[in-house]
C-alpha atoms as a PDB file:
ATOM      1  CA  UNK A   1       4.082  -9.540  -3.315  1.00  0.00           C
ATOM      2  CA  UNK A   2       3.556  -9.514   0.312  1.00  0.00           C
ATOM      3  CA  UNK A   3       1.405  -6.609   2.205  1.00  0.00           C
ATOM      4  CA  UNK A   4       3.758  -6.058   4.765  1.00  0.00           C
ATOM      5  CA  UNK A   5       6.532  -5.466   3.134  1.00  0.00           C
ATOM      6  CA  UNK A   6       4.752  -3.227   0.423  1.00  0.00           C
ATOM      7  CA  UNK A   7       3.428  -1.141   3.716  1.00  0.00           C
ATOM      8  CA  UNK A   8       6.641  -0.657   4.953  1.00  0.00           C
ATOM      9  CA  UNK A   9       8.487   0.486   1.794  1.00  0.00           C
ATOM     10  CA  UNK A  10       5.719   2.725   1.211  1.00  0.00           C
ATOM     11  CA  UNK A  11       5.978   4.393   4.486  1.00  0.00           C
ATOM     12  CA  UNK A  12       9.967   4.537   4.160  1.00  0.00           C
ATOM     13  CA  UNK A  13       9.756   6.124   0.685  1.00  0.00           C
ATOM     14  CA  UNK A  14       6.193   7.489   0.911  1.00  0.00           C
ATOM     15  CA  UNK A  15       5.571   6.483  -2.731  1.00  0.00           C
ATOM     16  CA  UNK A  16       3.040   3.640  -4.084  1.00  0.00           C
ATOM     17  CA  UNK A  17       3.034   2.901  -7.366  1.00  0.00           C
ATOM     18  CA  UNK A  18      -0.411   2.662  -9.268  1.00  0.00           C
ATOM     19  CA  UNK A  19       0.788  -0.920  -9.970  1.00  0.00           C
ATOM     20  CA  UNK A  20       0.864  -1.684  -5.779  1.00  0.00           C
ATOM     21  CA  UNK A  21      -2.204  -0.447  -5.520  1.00  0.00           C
ATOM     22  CA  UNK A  22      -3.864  -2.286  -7.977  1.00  0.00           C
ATOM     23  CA  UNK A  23      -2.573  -5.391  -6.540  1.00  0.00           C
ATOM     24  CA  UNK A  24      -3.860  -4.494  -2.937  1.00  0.00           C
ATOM     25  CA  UNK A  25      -6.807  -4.056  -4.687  1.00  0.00           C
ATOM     26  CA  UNK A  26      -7.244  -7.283  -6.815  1.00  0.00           C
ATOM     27  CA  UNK A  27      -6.312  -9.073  -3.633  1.00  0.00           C
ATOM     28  CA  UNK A  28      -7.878  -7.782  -0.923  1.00  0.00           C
ATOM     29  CA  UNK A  29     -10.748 -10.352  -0.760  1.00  0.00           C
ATOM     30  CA  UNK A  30      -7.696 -13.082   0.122  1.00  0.00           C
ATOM     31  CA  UNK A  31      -6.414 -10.816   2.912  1.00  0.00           C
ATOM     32  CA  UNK A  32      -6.233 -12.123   6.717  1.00  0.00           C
ATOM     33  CA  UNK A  33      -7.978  -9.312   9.552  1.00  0.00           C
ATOM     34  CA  UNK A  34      -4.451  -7.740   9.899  1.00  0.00           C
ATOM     35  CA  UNK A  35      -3.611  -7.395   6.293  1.00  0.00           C
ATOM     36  CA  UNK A  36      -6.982  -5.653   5.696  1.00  0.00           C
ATOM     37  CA  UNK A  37      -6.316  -3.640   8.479  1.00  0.00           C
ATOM     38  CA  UNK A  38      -2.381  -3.324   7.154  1.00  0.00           C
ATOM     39  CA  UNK A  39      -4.304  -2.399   3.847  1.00  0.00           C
ATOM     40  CA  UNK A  40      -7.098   0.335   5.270  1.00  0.00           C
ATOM     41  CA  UNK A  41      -4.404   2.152   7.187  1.00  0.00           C
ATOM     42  CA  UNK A  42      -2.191   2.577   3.398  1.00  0.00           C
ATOM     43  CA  UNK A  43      -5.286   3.391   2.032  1.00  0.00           C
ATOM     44  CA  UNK A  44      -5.496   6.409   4.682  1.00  0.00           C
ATOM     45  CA  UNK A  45      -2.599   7.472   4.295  1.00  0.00           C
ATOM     46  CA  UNK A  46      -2.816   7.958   0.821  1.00  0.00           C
ATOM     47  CA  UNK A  47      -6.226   9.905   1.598  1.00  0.00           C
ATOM     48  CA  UNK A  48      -4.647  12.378   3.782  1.00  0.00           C
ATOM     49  CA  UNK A  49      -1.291  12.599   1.359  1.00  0.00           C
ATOM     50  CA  UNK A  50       1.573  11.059   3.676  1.00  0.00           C
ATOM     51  CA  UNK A  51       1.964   8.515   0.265  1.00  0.00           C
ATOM     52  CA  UNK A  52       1.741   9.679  -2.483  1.00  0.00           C
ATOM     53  CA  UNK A  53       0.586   8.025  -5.757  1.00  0.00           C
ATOM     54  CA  UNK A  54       3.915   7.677  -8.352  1.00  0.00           C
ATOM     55  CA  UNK A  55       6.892   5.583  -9.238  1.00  0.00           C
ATOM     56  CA  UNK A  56      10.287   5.496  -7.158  1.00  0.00           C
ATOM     57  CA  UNK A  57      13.583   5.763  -8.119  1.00  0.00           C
ATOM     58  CA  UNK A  58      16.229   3.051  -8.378  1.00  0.00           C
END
């Protein structure tokens, strides 16, 4: 899975699945300064409910 592309489909849909978030979270330690900046900024917008937690729709 790459960050990037999970922030971006995220923000397009405004979904994250509680899988996706796990994995941000199990891999966090490996992420470069901009992915755990990528990552803090998806976390916040979870916080303040512009994503919310759940599974899309084929």
């Amino acid at each position: 899975m790459n960050l990037g592309k999970l922030f971006l489909e995220s923000i397009a849909t405004g979904v994250i699945t509680p899988a996706e978030m796990d994995w941000v979270a199990i891999n966090q330690r490996d992420f470069s300064r901009i992915e755990a900046a990528t990552a803090l900024r998806l976390g916040r917008l979870v916080d303040r409910g512009k994503i919310q937690l759940g599974c899309r729709l084929g």
